[in-house]
C-alpha atoms as a PDB file:
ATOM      1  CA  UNK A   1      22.628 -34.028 -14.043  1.00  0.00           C
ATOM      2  CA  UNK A   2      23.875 -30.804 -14.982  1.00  0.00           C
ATOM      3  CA  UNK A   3      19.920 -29.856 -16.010  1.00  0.00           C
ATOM      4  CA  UNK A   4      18.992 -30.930 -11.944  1.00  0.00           C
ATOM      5  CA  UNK A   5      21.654 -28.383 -10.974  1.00  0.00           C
ATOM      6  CA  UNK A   6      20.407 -25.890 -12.720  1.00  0.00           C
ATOM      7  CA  UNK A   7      16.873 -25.952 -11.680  1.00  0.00           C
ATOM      8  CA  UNK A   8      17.763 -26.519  -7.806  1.00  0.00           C
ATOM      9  CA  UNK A   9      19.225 -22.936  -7.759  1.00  0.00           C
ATOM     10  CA  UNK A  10      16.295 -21.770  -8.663  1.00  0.00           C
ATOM     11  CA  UNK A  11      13.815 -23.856  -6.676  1.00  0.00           C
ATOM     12  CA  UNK A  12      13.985 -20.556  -3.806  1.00  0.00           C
ATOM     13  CA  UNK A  13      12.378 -17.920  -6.960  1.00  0.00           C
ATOM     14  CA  UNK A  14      10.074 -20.564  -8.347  1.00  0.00           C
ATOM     15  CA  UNK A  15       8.625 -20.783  -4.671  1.00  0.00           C
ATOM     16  CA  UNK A  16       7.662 -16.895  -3.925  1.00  0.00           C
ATOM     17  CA  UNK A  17       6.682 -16.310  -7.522  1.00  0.00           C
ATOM     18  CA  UNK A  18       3.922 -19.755  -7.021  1.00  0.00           C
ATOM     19  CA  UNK A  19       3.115 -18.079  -3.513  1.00  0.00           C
ATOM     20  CA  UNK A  20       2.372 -14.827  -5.247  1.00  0.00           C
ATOM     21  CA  UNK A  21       0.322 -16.646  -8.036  1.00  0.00           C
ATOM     22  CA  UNK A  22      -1.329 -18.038  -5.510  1.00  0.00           C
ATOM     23  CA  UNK A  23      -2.210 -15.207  -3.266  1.00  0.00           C
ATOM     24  CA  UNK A  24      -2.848 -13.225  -6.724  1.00  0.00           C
ATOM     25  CA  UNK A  25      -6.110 -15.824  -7.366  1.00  0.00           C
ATOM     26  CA  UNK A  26      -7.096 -16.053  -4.202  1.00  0.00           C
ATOM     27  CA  UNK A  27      -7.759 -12.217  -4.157  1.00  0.00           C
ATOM     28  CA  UNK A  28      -8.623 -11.891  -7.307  1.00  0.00           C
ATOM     29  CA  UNK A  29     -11.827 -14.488  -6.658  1.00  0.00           C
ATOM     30  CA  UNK A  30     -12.717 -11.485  -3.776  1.00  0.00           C
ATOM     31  CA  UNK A  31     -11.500  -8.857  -5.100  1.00  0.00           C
ATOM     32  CA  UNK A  32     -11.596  -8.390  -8.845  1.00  0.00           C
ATOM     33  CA  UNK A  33      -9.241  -5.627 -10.327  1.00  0.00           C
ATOM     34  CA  UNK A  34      -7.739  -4.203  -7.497  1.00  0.00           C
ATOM     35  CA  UNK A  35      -5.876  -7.464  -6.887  1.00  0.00           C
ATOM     36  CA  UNK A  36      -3.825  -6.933  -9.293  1.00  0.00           C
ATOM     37  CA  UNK A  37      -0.782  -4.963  -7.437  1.00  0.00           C
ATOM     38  CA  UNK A  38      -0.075  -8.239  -5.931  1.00  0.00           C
ATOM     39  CA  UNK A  39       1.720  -9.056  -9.027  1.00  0.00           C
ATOM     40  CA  UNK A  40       4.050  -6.641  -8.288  1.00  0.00           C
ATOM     41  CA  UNK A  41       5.670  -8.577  -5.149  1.00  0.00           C
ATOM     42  CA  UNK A  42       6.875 -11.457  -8.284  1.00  0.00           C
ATOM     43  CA  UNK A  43       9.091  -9.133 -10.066  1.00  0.00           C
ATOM     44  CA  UNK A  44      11.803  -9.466  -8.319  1.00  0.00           C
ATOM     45  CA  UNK A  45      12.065 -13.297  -8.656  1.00  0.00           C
ATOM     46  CA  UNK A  46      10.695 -13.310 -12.162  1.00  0.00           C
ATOM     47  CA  UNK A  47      14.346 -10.891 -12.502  1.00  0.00           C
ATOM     48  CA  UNK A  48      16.535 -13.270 -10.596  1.00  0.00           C
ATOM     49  CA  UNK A  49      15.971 -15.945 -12.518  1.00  0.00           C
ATOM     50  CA  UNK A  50      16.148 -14.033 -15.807  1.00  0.00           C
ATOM     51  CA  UNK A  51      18.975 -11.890 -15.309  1.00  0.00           C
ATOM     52  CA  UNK A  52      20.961 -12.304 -11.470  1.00  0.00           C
ATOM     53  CA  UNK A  53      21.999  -9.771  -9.539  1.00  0.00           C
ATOM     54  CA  UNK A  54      24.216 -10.543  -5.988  1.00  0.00           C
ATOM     55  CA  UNK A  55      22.814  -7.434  -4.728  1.00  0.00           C
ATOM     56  CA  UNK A  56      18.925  -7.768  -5.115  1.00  0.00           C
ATOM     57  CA  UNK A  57      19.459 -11.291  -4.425  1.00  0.00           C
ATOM     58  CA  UNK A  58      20.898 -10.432  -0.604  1.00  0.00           C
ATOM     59  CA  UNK A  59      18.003  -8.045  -0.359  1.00  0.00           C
ATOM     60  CA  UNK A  60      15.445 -10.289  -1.302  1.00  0.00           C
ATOM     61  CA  UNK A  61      17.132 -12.866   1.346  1.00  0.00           C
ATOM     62  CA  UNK A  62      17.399 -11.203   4.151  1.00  0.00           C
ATOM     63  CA  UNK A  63      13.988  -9.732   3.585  1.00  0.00           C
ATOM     64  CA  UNK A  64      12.223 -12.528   3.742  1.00  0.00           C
ATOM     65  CA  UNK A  65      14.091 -13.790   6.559  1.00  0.00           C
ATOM     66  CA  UNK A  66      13.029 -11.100   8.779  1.00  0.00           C
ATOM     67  CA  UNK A  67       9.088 -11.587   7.908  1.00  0.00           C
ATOM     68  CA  UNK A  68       8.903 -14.864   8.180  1.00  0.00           C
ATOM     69  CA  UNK A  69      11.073 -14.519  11.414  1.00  0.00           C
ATOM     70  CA  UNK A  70       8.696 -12.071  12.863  1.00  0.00           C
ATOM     71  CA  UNK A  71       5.608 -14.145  11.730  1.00  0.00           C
ATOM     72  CA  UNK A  72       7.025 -17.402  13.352  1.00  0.00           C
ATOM     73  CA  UNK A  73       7.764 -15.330  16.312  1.00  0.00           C
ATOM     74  CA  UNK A  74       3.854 -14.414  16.263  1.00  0.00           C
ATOM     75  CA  UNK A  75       3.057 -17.804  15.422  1.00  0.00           C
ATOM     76  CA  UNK A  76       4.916 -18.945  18.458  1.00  0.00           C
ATOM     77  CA  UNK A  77       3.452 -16.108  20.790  1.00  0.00           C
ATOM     78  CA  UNK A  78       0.102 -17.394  20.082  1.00  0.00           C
ATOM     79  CA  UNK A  79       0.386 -20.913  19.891  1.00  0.00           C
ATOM     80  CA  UNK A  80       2.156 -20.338  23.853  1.00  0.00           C
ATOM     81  CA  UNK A  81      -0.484 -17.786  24.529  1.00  0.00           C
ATOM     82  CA  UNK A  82       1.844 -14.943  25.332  1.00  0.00           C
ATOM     83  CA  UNK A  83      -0.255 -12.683  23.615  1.00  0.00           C
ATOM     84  CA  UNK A  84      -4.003 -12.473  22.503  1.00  0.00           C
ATOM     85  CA  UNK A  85      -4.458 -12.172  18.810  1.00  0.00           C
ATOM     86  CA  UNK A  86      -7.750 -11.806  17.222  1.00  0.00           C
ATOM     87  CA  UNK A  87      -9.994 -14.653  15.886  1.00  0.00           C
ATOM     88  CA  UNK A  88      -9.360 -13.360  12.009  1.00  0.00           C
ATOM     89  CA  UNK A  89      -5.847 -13.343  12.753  1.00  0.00           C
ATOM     90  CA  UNK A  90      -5.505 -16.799  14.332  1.00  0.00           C
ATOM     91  CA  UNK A  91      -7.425 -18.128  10.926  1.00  0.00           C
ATOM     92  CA  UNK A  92      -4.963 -16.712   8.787  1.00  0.00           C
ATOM     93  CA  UNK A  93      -1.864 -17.967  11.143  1.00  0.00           C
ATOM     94  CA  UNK A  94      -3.131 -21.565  11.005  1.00  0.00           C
ATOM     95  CA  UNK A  95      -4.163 -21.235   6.978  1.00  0.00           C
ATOM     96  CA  UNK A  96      -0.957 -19.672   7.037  1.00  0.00           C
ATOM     97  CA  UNK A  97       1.560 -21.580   8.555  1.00  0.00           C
ATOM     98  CA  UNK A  98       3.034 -23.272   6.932  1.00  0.00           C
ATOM     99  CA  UNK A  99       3.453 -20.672   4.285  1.00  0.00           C
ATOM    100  CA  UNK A 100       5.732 -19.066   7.021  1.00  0.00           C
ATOM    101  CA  UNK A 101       8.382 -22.204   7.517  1.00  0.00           C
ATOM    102  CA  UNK A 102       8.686 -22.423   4.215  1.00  0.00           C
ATOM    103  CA  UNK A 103       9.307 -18.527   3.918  1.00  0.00           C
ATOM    104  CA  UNK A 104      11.539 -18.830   6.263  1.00  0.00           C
ATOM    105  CA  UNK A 105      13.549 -21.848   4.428  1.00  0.00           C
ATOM    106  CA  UNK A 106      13.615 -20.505   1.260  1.00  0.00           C
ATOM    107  CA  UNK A 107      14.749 -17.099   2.536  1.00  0.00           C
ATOM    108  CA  UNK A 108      17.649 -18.844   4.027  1.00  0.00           C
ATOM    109  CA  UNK A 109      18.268 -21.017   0.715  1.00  0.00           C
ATOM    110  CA  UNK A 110      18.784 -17.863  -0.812  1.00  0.00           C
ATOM    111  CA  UNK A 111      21.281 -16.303   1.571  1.00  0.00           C
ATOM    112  CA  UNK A 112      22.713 -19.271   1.009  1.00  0.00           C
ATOM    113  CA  UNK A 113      23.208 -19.205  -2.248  1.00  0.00           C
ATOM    114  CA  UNK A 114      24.441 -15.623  -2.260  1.00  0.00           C
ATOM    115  CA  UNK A 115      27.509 -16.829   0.247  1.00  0.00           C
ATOM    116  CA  UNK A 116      28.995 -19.685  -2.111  1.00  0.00           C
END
């Protein structure tokens, strides 16, 4: 049980730094070299989980609470057609989506977990 404990806490990290794998291969396919900067945006999990820090950890939280909050926000906007986005744009909001809710939940895990 103890092991379970462990690994829910860090469930939030795991997430972004599989997102940024993710987004890392799906450049690189395109891309080639200059995909590799993306790498970059999983250091800061990769360092949570290996050595904590309260204060990088409330960054990182409230971070990624306001993206995702401002991409649900345009998410909303378009799916109520309050504003016109372009056809690329509406593409990568539906490939995209739910990406952004689980952003969003994650983020909040983490704020979470700074409060306790």
């Amino acid at each position: 049980m103890p092991l379970i404990i462990r690994f829910t806490k860090l469930i939030p990290y795991l997430y972004f730094i599989t997102i940024t794998a993710y987004w890392f291969t799906i450049f690189n396919r395109s891309e080639g070299v200059s995909a590799y900067p993306i790498l970059l945006f999983g250091i800061p999990f990769l360092w949570q989980i290996i050595k904590p820090n309260t204060k990088l950890n409330f960054t990182l939280g409230i971070t990624f609470v306001c993206i995702s909050s401002f991409l649900i926000l345009a998410f909303l906007s378009d799916i109520l057609q309050i504003a016109s986005l372009s056809e690329p744009i509406k593409q990568l909001m539906v490939h995209g989506g739910l990406f952004v809710f689980g952003t969003f939940i994650m983020a909040l895990w983490i704020i979470k977990k700074q409060f306790k």
